[in-house]
PDB file of N, CA and C in Angstrom:
ATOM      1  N   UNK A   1     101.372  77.857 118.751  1.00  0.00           N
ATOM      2  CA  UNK A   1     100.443  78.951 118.510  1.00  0.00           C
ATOM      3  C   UNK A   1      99.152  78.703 119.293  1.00  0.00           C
ATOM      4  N   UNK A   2      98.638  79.382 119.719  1.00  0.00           N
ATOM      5  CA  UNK A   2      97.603  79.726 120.540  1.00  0.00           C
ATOM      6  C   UNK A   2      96.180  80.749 119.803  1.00  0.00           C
ATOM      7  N   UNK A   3      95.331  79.983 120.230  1.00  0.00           N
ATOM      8  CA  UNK A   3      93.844  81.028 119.645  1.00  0.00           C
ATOM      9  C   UNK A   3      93.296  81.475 120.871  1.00  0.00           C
ATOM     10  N   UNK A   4      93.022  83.193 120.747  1.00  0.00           N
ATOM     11  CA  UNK A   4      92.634  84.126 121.595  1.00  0.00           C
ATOM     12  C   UNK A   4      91.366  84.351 120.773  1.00  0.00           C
ATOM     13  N   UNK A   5      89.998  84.505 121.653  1.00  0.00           N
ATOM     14  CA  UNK A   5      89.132  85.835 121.053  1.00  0.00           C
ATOM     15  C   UNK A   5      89.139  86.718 122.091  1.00  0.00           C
ATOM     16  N   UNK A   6      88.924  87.855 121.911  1.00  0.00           N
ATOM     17  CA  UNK A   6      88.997  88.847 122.696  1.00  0.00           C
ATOM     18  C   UNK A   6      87.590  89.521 122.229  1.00  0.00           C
ATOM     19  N   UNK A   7      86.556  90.473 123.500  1.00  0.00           N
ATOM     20  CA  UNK A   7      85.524  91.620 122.867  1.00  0.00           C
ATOM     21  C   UNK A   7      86.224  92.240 122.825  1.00  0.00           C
ATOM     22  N   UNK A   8      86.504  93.374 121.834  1.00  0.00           N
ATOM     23  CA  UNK A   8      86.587  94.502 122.189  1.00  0.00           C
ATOM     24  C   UNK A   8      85.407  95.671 121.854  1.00  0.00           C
ATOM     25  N   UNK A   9      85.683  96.402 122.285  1.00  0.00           N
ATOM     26  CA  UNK A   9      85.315  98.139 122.243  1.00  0.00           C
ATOM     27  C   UNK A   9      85.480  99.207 121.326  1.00  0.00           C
ATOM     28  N   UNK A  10      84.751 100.151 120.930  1.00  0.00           N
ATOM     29  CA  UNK A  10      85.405 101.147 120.358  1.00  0.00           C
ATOM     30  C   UNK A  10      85.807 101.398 118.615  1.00  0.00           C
ATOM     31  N   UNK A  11      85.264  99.730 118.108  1.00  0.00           N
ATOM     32  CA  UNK A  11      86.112  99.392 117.157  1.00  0.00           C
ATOM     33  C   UNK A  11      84.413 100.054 115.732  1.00  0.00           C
ATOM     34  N   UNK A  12      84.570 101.083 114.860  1.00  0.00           N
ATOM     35  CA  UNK A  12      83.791 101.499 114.379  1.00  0.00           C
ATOM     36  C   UNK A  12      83.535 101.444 112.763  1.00  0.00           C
ATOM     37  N   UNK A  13      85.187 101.285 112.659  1.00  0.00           N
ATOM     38  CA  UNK A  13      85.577 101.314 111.488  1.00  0.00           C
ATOM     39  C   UNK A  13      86.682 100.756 110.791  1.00  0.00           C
ATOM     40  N   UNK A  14      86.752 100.848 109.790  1.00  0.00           N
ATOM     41  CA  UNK A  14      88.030  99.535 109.141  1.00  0.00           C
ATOM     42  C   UNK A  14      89.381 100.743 109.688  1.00  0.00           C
ATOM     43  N   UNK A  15      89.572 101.497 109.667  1.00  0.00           N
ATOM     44  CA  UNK A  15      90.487 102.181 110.465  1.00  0.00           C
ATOM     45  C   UNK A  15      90.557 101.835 111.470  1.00  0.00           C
ATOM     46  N   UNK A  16      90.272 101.734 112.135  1.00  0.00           N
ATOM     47  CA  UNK A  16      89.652 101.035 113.695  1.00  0.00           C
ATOM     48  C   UNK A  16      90.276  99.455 113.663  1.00  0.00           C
ATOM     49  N   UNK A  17      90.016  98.793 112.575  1.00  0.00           N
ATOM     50  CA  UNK A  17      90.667  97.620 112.465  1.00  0.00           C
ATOM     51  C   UNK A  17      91.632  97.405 112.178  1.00  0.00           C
ATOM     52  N   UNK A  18      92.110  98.257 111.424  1.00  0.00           N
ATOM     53  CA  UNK A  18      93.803  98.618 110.761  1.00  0.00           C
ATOM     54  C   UNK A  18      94.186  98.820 112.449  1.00  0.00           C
ATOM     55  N   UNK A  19      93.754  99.519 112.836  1.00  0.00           N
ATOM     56  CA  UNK A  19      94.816  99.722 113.916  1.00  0.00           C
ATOM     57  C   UNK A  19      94.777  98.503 115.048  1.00  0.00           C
ATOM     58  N   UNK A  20      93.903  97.985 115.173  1.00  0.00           N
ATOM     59  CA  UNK A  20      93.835  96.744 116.375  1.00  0.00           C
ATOM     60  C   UNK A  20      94.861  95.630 115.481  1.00  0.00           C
ATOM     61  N   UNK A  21      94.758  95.336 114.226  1.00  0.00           N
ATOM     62  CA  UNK A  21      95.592  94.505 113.697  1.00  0.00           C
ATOM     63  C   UNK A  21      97.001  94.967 113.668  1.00  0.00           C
ATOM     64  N   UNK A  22      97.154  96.043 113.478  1.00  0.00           N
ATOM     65  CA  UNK A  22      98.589  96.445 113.614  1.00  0.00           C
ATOM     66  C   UNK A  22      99.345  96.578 114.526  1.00  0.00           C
ATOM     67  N   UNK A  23      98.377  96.777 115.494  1.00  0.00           N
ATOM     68  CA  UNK A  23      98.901  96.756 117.208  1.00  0.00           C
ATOM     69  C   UNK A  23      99.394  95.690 117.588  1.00  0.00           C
ATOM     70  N   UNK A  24      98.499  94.526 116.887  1.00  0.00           N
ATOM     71  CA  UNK A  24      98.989  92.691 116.880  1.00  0.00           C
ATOM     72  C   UNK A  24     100.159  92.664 116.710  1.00  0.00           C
ATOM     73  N   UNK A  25     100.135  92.614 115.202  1.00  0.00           N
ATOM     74  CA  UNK A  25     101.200  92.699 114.567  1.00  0.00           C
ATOM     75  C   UNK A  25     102.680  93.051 114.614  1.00  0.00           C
ATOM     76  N   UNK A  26     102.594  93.948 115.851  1.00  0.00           N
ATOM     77  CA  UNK A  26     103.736  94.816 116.133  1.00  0.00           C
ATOM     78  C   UNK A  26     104.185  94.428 117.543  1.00  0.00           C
ATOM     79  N   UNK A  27     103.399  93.452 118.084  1.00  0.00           N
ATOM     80  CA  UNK A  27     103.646  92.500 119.011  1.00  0.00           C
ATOM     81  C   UNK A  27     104.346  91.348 118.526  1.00  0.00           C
ATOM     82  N   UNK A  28     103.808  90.540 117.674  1.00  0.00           N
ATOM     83  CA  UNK A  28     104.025  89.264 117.104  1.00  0.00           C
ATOM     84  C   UNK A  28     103.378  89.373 115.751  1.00  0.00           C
ATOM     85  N   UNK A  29     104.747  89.554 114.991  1.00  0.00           N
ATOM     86  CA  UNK A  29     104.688  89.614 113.206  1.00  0.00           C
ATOM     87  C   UNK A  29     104.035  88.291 112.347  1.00  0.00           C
ATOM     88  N   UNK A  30     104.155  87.403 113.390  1.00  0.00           N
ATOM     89  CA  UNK A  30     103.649  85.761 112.520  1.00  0.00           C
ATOM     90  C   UNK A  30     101.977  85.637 112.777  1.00  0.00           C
ATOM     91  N   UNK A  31     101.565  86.596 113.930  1.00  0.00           N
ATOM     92  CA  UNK A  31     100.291  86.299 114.111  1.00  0.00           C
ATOM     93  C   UNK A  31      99.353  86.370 113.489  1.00  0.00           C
ATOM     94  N   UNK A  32      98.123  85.674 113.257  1.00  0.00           N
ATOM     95  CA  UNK A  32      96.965  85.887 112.335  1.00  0.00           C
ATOM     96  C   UNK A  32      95.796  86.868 113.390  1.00  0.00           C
ATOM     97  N   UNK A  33      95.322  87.609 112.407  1.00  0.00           N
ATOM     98  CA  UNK A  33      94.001  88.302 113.108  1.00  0.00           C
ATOM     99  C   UNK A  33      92.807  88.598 112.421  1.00  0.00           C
ATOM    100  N   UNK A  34      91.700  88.036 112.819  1.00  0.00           N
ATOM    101  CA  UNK A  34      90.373  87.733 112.217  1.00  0.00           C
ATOM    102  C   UNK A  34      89.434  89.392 113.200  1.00  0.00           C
ATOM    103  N   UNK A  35      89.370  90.198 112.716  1.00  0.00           N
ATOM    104  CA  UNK A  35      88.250  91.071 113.161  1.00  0.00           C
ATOM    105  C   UNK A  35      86.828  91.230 112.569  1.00  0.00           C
ATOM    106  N   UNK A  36      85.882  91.103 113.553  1.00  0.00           N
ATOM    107  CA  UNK A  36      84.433  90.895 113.319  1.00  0.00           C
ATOM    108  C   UNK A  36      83.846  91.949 114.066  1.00  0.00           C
ATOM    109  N   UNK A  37      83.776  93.020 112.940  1.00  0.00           N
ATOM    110  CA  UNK A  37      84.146  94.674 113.369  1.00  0.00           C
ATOM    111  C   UNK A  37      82.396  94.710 114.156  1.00  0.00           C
ATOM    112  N   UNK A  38      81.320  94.288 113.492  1.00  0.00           N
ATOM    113  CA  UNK A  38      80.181  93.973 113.738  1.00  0.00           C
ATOM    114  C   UNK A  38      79.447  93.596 115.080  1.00  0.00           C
ATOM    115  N   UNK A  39      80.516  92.405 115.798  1.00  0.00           N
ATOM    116  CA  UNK A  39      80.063  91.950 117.077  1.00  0.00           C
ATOM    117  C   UNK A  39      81.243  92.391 117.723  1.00  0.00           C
ATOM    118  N   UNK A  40      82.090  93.179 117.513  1.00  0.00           N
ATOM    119  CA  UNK A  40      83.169  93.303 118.077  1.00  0.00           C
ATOM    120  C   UNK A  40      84.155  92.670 118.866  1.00  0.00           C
ATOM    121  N   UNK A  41      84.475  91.477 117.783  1.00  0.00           N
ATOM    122  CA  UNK A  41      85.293  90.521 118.238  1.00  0.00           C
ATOM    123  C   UNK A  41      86.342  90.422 117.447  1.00  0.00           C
ATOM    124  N   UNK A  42      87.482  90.038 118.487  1.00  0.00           N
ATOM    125  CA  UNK A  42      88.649  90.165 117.607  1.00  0.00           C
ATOM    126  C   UNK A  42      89.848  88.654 117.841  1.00  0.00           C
ATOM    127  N   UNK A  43      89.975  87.701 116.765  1.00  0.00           N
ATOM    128  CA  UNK A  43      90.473  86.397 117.100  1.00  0.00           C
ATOM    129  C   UNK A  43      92.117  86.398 116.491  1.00  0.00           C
ATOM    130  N   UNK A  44      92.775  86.204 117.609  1.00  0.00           N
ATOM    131  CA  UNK A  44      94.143  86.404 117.228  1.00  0.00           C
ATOM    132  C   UNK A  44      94.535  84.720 117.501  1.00  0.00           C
ATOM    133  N   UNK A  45      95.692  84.673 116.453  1.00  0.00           N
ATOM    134  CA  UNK A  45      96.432  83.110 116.554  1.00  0.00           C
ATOM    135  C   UNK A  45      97.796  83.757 116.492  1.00  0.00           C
ATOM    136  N   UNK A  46      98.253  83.341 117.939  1.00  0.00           N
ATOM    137  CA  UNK A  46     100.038  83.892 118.051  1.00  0.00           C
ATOM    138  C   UNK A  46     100.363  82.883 119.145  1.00  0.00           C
ATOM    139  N   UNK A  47     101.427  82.887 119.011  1.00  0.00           N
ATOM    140  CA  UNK A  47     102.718  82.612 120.120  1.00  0.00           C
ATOM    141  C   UNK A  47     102.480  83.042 121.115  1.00  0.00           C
ATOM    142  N   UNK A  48     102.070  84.504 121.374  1.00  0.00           N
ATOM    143  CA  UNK A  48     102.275  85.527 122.749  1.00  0.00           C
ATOM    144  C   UNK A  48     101.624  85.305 123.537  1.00  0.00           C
ATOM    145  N   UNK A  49     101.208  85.757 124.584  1.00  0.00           N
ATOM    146  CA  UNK A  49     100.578  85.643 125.741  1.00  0.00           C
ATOM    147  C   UNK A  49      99.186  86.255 125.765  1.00  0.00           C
ATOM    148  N   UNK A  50      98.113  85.731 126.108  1.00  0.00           N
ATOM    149  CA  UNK A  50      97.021  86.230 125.889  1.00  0.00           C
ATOM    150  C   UNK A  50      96.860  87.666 126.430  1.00  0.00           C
ATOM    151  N   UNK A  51      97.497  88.169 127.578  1.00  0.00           N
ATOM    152  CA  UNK A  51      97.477  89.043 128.454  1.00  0.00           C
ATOM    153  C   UNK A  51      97.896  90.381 127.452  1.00  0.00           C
ATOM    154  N   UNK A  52      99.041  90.104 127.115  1.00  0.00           N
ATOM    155  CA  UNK A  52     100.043  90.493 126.232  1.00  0.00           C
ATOM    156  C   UNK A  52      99.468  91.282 124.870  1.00  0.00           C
ATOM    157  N   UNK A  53      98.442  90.300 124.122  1.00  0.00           N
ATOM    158  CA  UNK A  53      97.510  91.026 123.221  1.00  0.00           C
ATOM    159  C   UNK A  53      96.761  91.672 123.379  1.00  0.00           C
ATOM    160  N   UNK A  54      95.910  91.264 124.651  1.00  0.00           N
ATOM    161  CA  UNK A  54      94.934  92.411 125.455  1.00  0.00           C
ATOM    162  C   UNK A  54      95.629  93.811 125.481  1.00  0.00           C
ATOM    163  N   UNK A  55      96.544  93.995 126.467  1.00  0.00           N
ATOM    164  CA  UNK A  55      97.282  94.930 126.338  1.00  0.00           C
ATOM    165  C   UNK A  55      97.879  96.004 125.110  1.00  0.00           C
ATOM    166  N   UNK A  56      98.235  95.138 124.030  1.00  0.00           N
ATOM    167  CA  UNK A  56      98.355  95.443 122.697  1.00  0.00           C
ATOM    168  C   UNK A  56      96.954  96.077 121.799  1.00  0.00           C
ATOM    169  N   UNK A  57      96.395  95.752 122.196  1.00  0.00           N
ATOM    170  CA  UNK A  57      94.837  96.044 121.811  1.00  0.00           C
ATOM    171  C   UNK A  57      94.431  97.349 122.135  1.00  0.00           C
ATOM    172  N   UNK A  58      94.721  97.541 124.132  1.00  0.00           N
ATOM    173  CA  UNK A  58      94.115  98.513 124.821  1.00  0.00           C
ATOM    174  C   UNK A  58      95.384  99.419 124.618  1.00  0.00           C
ATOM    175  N   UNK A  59      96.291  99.339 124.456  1.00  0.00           N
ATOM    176  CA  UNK A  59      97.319 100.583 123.977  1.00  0.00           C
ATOM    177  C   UNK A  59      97.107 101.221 122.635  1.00  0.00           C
ATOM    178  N   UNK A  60      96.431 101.123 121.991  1.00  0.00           N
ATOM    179  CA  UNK A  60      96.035 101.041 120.451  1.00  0.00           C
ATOM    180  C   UNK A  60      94.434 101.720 120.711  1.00  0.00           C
ATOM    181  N   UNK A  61      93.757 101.637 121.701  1.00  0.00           N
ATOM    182  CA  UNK A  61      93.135 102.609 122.385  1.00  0.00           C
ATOM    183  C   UNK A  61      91.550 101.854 122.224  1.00  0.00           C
ATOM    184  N   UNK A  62      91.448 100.627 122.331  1.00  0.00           N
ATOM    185  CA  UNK A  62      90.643  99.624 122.319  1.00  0.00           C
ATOM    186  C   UNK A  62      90.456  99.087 123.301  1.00  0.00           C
ATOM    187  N   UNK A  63      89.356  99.755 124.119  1.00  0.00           N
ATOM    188  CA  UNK A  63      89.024  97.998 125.592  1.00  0.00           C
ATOM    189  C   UNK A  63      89.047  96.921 125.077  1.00  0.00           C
ATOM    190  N   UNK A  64      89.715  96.157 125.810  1.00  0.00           N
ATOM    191  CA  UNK A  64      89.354  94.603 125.656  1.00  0.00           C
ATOM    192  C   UNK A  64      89.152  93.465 127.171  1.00  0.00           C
ATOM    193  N   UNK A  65      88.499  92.736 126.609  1.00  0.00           N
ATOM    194  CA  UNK A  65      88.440  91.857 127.162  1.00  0.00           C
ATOM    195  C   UNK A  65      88.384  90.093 126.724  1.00  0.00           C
ATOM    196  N   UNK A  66      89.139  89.293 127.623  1.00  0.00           N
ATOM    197  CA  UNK A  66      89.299  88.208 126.579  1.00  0.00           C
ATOM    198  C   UNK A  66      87.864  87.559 126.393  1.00  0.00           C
ATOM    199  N   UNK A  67      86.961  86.519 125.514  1.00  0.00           N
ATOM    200  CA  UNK A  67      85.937  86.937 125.095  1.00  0.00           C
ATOM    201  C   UNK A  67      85.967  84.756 126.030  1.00  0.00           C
TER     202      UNK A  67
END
């Protein structure tokens, strides 16, 4: 397992977080995700590829960038 933070964007509301976590999630079901809706940071612990979550993030309609 691997620890990512990522900034992201966009993120306003716990809806907003439901969906960046679920986007995870639906990548890699074992992963943990810490969102810090505030500074807009988002810390994932998975298996996957860092690239991979970025992507997962920004399909879910969230810029990211890894932090």
């Amino acid at each position: 397992m691997n620890e990512y933070l990522f900034q992201v964007t966009g993120m306003t509301c716990q809806k907003c977080v439901k969906a960046v976590t679920d986007a995870i999630l639906a990548l890699d079901a074992s992963a943990e995700v810490e969102i810090d809706l505030a500074q807009g940071e988002v810390a994932a612990l998975s298996a996957q590829d860092a690239e991979k979550i970025r992507q997962s993030i920004e399909n879910a309609g969230y810029p990211a960038s890894k932090a």
